[in-house]
PDB file of N, CA and C in Angstrom:
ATOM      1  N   UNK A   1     -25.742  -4.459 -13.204  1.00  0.00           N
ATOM      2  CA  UNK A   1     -25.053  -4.831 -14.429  1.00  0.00           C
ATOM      3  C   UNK A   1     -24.132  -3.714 -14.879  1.00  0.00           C
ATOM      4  N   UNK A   2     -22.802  -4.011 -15.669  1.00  0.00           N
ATOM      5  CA  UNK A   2     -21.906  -2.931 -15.878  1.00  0.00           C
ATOM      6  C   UNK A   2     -21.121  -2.313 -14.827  1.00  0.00           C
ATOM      7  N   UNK A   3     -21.542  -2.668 -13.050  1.00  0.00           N
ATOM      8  CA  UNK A   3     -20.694  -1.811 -12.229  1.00  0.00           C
ATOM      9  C   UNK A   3     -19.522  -2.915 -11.880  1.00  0.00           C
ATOM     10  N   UNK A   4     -18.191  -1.925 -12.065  1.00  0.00           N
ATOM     11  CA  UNK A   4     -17.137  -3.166 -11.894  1.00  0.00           C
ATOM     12  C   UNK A   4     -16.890  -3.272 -10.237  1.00  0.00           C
ATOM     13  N   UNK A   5     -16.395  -4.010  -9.531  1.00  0.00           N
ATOM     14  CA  UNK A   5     -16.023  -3.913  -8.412  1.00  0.00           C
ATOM     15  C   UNK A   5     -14.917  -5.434  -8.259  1.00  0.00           C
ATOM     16  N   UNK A   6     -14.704  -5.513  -7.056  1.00  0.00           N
ATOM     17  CA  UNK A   6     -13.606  -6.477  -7.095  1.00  0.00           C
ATOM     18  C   UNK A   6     -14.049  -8.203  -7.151  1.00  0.00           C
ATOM     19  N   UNK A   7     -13.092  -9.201  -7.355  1.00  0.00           N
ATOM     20  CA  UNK A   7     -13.732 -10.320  -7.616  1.00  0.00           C
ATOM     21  C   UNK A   7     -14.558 -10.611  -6.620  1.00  0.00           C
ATOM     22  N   UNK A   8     -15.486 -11.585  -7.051  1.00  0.00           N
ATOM     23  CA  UNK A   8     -16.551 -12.050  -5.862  1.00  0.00           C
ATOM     24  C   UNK A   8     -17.575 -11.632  -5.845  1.00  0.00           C
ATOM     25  N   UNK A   9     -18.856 -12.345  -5.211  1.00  0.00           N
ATOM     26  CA  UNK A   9     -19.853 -12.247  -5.413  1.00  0.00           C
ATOM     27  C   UNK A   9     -20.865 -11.096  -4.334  1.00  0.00           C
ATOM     28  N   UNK A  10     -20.102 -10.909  -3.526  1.00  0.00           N
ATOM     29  CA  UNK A  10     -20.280  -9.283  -2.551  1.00  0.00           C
ATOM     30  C   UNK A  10     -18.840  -8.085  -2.585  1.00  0.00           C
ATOM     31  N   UNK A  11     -19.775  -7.432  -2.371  1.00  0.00           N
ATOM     32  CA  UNK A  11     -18.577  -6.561  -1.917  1.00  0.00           C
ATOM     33  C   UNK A  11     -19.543  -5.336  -0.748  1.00  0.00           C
ATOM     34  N   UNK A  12     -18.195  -5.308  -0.094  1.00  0.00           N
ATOM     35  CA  UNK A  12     -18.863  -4.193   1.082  1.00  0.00           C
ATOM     36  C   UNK A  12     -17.989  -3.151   1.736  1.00  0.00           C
ATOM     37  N   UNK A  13     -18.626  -2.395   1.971  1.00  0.00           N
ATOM     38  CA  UNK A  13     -18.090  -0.877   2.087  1.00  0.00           C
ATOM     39  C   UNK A  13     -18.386  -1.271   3.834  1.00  0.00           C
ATOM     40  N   UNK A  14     -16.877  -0.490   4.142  1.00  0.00           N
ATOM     41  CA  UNK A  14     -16.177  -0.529   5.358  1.00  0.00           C
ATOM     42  C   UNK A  14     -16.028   1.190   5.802  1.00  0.00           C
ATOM     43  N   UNK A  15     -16.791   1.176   6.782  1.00  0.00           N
ATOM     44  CA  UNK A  15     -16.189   2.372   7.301  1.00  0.00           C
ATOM     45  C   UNK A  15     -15.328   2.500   8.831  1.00  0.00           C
ATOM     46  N   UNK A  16     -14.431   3.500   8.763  1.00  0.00           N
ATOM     47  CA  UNK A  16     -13.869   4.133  10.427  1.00  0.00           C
ATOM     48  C   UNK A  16     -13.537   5.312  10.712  1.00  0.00           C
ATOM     49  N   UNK A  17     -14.238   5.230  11.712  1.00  0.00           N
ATOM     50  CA  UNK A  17     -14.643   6.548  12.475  1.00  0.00           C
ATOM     51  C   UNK A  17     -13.848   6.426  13.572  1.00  0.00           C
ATOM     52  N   UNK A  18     -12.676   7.449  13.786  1.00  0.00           N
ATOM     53  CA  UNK A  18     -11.781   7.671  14.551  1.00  0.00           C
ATOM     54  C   UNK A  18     -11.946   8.907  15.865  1.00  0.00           C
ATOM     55  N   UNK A  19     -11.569   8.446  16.902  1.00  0.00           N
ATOM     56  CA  UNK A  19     -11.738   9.608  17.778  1.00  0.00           C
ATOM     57  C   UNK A  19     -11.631  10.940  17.275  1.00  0.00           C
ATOM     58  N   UNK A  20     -10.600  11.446  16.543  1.00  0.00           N
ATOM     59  CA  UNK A  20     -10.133  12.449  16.005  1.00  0.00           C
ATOM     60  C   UNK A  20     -11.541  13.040  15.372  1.00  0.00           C
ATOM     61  N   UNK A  21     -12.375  12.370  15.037  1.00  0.00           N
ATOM     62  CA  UNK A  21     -13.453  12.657  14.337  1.00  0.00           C
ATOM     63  C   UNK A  21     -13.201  12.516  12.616  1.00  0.00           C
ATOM     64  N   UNK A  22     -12.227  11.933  12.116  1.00  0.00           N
ATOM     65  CA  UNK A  22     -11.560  11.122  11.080  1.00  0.00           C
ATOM     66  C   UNK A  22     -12.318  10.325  10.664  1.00  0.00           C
ATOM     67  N   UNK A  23     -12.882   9.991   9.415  1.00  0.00           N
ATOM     68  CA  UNK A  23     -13.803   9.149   8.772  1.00  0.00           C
ATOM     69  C   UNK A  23     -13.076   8.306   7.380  1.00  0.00           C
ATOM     70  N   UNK A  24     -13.015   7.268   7.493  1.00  0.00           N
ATOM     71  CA  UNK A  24     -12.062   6.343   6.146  1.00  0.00           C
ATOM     72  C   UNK A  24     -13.070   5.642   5.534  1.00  0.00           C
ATOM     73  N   UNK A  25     -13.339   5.317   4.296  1.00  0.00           N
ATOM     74  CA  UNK A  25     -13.970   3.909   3.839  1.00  0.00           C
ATOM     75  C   UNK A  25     -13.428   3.175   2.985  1.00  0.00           C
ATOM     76  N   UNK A  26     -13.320   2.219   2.964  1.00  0.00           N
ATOM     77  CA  UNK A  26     -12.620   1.101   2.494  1.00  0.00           C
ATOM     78  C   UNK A  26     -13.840   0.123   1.820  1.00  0.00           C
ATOM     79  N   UNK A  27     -13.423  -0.663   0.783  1.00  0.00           N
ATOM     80  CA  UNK A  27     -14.023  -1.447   0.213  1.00  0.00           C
ATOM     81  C   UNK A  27     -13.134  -2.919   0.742  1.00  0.00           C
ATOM     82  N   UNK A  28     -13.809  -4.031   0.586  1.00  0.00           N
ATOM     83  CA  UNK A  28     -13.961  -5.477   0.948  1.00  0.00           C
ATOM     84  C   UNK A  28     -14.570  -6.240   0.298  1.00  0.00           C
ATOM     85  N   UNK A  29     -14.486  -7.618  -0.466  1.00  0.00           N
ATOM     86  CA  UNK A  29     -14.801  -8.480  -1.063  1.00  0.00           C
ATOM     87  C   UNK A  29     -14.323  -9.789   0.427  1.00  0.00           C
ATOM     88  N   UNK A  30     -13.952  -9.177   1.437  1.00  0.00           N
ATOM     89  CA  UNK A  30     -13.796 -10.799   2.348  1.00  0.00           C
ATOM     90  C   UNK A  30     -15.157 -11.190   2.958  1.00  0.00           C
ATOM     91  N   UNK A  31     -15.252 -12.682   2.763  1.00  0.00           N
ATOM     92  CA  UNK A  31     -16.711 -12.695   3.576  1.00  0.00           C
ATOM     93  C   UNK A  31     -17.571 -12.062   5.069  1.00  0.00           C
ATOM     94  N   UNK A  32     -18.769 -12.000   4.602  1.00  0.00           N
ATOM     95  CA  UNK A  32     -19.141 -11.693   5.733  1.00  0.00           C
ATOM     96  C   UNK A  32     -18.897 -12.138   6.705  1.00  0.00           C
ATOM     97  N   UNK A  33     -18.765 -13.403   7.141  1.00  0.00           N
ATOM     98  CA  UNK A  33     -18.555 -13.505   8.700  1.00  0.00           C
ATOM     99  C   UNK A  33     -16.465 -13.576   8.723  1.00  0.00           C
ATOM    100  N   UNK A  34     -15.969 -12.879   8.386  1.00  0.00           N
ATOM    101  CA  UNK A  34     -14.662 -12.641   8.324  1.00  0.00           C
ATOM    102  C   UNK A  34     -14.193 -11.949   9.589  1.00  0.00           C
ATOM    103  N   UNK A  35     -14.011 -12.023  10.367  1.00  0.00           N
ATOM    104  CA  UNK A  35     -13.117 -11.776  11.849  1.00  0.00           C
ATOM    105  C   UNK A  35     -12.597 -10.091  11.507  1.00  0.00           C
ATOM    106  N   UNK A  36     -13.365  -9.600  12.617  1.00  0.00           N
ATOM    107  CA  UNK A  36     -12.852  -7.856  12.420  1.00  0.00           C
ATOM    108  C   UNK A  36     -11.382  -8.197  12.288  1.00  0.00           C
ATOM    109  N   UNK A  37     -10.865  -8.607  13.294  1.00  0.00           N
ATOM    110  CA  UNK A  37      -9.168  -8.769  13.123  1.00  0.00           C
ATOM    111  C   UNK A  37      -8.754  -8.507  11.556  1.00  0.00           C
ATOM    112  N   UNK A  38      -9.303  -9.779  11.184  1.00  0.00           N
ATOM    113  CA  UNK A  38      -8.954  -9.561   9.408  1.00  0.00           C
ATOM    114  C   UNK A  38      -8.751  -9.068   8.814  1.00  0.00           C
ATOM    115  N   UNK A  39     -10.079  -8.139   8.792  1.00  0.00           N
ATOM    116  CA  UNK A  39     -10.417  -7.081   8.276  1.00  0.00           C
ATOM    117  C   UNK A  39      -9.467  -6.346   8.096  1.00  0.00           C
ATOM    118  N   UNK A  40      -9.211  -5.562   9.942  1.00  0.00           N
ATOM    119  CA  UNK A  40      -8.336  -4.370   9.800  1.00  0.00           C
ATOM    120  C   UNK A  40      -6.765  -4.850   9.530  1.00  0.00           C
ATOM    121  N   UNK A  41      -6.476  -5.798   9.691  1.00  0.00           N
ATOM    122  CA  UNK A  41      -5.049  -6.182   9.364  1.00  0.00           C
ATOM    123  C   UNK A  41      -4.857  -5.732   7.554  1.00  0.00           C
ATOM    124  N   UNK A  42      -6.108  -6.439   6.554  1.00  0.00           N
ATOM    125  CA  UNK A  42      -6.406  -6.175   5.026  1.00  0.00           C
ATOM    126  C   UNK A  42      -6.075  -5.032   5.184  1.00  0.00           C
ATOM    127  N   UNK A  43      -6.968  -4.016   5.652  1.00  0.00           N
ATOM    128  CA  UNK A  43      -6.965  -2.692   5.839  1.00  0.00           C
ATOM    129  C   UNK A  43      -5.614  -1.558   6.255  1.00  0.00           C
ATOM    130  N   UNK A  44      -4.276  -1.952   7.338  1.00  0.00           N
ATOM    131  CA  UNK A  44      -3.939  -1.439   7.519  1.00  0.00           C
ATOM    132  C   UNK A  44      -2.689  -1.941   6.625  1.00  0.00           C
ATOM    133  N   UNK A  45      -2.702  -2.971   5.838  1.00  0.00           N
ATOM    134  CA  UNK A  45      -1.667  -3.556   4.909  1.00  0.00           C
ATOM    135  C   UNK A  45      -1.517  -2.314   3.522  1.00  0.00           C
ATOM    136  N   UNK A  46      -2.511  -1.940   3.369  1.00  0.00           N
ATOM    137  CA  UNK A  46      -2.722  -1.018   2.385  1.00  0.00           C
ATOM    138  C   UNK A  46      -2.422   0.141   3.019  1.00  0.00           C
ATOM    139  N   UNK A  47      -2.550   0.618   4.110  1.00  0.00           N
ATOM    140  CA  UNK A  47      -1.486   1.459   4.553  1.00  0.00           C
ATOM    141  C   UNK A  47      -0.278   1.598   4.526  1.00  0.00           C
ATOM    142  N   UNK A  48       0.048   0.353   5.265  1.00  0.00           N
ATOM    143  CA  UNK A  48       1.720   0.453   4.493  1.00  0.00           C
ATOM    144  C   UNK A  48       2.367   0.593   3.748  1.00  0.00           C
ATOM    145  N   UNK A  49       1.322  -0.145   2.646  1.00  0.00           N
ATOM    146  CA  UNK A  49       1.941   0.286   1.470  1.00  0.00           C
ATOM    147  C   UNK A  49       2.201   1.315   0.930  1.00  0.00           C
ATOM    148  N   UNK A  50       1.359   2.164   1.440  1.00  0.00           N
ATOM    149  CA  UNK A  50       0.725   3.598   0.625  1.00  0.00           C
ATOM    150  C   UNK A  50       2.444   4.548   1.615  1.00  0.00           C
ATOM    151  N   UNK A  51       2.723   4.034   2.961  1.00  0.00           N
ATOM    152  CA  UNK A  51       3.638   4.743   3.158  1.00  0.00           C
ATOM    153  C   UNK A  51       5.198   4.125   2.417  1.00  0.00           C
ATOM    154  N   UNK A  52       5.013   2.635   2.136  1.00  0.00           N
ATOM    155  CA  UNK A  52       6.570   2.301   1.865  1.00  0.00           C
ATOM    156  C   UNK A  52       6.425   3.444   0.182  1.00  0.00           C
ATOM    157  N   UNK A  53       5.348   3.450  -0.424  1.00  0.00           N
ATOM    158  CA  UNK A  53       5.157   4.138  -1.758  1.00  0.00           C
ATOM    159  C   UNK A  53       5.698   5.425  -1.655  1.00  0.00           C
ATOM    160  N   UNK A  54       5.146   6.167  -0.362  1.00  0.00           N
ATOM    161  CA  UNK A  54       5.260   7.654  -0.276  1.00  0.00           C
ATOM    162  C   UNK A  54       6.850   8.163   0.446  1.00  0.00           C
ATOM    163  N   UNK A  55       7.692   6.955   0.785  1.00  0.00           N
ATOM    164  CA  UNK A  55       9.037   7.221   1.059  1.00  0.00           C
ATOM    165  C   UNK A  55      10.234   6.622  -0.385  1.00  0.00           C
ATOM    166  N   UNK A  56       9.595   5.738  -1.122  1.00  0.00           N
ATOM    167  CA  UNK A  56      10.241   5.664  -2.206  1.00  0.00           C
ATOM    168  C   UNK A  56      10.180   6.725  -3.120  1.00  0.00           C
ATOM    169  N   UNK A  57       8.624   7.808  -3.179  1.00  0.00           N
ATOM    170  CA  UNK A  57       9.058   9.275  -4.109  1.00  0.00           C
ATOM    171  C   UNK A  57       9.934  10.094  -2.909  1.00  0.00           C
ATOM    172  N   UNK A  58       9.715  10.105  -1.909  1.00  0.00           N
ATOM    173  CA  UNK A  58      10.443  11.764  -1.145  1.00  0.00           C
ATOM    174  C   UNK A  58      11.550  11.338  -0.919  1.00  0.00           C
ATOM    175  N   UNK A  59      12.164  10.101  -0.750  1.00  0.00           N
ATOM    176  CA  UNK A  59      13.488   9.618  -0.228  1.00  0.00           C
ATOM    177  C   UNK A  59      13.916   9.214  -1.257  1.00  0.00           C
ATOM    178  N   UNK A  60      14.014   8.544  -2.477  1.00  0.00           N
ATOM    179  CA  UNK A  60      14.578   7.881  -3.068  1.00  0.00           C
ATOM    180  C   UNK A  60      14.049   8.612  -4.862  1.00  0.00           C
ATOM    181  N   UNK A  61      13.176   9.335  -4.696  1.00  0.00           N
ATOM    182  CA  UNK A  61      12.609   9.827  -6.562  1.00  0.00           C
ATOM    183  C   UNK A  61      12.226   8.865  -7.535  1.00  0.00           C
ATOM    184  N   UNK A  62      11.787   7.742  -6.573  1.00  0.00           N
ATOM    185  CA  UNK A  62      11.286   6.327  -7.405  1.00  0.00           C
ATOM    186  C   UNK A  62      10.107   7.188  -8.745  1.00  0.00           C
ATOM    187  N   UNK A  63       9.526   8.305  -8.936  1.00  0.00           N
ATOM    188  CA  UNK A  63       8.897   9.101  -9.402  1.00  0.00           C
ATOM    189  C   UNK A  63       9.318  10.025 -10.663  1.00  0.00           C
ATOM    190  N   UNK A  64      10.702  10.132 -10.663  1.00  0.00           N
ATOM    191  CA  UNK A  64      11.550  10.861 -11.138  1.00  0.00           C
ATOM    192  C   UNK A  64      12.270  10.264 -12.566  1.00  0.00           C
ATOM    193  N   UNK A  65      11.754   8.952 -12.853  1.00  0.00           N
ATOM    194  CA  UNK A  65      12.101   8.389 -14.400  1.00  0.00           C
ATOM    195  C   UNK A  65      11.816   8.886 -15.522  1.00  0.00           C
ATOM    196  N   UNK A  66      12.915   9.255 -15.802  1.00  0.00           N
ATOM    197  CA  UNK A  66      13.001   9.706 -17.560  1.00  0.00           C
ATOM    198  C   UNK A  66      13.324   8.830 -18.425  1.00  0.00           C
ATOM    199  N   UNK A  67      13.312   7.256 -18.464  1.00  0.00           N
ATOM    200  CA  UNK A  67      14.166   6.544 -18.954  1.00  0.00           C
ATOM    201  C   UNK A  67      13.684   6.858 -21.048  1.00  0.00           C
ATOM    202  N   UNK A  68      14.460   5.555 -21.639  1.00  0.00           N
ATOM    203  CA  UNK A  68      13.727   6.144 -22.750  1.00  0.00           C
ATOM    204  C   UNK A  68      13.928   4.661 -23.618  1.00  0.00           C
ATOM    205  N   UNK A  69      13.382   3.879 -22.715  1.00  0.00           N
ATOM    206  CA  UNK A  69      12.954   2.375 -23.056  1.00  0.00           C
ATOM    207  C   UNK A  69      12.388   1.977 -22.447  1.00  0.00           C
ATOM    208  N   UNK A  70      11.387   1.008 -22.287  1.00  0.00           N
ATOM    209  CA  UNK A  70      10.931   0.539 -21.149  1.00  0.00           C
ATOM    210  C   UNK A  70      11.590  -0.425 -20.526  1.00  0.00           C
ATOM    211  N   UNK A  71      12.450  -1.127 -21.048  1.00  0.00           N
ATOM    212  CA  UNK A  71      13.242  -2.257 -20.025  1.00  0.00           C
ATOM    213  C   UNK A  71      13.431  -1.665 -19.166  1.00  0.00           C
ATOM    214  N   UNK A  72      13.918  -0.321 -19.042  1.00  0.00           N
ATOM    215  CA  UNK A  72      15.105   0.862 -17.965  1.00  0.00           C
ATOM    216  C   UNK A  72      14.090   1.066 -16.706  1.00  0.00           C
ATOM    217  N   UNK A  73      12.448   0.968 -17.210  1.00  0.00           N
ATOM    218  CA  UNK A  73      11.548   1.250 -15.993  1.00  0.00           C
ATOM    219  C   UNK A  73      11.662   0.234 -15.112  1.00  0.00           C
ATOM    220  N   UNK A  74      11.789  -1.123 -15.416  1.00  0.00           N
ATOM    221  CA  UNK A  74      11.472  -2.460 -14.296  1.00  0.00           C
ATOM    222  C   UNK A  74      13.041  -1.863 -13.641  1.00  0.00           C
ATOM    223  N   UNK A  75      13.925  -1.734 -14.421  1.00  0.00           N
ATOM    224  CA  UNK A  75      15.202  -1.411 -13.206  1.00  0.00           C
ATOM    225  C   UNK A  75      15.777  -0.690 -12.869  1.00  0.00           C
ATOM    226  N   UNK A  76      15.240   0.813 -13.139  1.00  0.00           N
ATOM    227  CA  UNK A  76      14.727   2.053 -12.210  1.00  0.00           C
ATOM    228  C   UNK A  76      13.834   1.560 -10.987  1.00  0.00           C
ATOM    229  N   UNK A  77      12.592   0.932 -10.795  1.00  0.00           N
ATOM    230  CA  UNK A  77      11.982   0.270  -9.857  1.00  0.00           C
ATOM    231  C   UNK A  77      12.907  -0.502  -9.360  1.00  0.00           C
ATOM    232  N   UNK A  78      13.338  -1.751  -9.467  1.00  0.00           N
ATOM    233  CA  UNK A  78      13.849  -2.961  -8.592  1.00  0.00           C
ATOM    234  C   UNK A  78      15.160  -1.786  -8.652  1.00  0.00           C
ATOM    235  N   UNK A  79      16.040  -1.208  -8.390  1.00  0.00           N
ATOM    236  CA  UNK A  79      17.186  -0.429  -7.851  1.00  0.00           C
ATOM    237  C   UNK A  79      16.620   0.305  -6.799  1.00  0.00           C
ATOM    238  N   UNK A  80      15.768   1.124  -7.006  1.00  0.00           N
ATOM    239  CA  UNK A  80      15.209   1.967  -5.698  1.00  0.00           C
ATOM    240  C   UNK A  80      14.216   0.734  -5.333  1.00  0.00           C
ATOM    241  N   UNK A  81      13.875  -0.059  -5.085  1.00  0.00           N
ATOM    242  CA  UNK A  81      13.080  -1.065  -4.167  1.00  0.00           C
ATOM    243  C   UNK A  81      14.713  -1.265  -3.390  1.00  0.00           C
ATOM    244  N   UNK A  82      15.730  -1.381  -3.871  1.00  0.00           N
ATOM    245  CA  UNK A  82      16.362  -2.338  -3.436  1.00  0.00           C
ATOM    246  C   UNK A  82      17.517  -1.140  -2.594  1.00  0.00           C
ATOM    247  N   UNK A  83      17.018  -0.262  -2.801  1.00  0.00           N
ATOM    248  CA  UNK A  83      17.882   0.867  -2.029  1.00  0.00           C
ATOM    249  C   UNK A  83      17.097   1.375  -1.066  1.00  0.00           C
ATOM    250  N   UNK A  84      15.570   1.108  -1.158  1.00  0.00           N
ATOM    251  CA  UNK A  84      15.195   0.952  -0.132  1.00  0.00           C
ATOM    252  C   UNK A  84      15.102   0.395   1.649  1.00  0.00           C
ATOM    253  N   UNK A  85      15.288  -1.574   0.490  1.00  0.00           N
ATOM    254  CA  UNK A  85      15.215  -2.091   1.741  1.00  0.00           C
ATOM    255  C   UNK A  85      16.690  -2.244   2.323  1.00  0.00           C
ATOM    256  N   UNK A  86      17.791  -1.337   1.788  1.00  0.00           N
ATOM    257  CA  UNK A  86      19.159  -1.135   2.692  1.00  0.00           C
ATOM    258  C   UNK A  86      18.942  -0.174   3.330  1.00  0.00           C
ATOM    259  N   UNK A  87      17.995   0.740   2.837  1.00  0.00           N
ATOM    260  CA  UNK A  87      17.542   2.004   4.183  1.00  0.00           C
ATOM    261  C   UNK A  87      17.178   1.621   5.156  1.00  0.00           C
ATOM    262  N   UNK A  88      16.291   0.767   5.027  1.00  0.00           N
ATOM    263  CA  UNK A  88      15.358   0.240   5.833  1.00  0.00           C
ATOM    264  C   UNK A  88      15.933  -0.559   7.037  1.00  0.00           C
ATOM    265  N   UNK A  89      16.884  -1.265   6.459  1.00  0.00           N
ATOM    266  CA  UNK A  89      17.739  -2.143   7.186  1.00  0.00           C
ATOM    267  C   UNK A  89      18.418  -1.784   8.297  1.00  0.00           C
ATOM    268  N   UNK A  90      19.236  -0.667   7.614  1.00  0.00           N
ATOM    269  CA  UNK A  90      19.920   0.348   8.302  1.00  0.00           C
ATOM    270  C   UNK A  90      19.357   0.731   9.518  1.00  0.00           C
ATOM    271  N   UNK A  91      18.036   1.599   9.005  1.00  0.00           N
ATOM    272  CA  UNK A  91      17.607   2.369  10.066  1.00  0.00           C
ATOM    273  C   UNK A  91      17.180   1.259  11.428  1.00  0.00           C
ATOM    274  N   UNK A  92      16.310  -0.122  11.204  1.00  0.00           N
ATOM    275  CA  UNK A  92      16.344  -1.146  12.291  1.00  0.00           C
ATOM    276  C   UNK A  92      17.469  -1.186  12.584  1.00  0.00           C
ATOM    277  N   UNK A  93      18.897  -1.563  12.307  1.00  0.00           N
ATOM    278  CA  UNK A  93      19.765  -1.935  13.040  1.00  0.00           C
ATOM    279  C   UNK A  93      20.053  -0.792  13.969  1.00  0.00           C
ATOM    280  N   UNK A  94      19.871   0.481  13.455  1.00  0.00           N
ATOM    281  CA  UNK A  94      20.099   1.565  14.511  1.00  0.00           C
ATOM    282  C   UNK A  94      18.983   1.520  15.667  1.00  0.00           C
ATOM    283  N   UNK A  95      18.000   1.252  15.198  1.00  0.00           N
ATOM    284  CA  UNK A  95      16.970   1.789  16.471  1.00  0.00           C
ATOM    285  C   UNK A  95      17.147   0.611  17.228  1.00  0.00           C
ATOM    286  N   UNK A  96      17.697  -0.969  16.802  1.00  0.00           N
ATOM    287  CA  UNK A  96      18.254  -1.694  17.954  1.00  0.00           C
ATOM    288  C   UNK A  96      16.979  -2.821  17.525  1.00  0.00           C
TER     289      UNK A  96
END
């Protein structure tokens, strides 16, 4: 009682243990009999994110708002989202 965790009526702690000797844990609310596949796909989605996040502060200063309204924050965000995905673009059309 009182412990929050995510919707649903389980939740379960995921671990991986990487050659490197690298240890991750992850939390899960997908059912138990849920297809490892699943799993790590859930799992490595939140990776991505965590990198498209960590190239919008070092590349772009999505981090760097001083605005001094809040309307100015949603389009400080959607401008660097959107200067993003012309980086992004870019760089596929180069690598072919």
């Amino acid at each position: 009682m009182g412990v929050q965790h995510l919707p649903g009526e389980e939740v379960w702690l995921i671990g991986e243990h990487r050659s490197t000797g690298e240890r991750n844990y992850y939390l899960s609310n997908l059912p138990a009999d849920a297809p490892l596949k699943q799993i790590a796909g859930a799992i490595k989605a939140g990776w991505v994110c965590e990198q498209v996040h960590q190239q919008l502060k070092e590349e772009l200063g999505i981090h760097l708002f001083e605005g001094r309204s809040w309307m100015s924050l949603p389009r400080h965000t959607l401008m660097t989202i959107i200067d993003h995905t012309f980086l992004q673009s870019r760089r596929l059309k180069q690598a072919g």
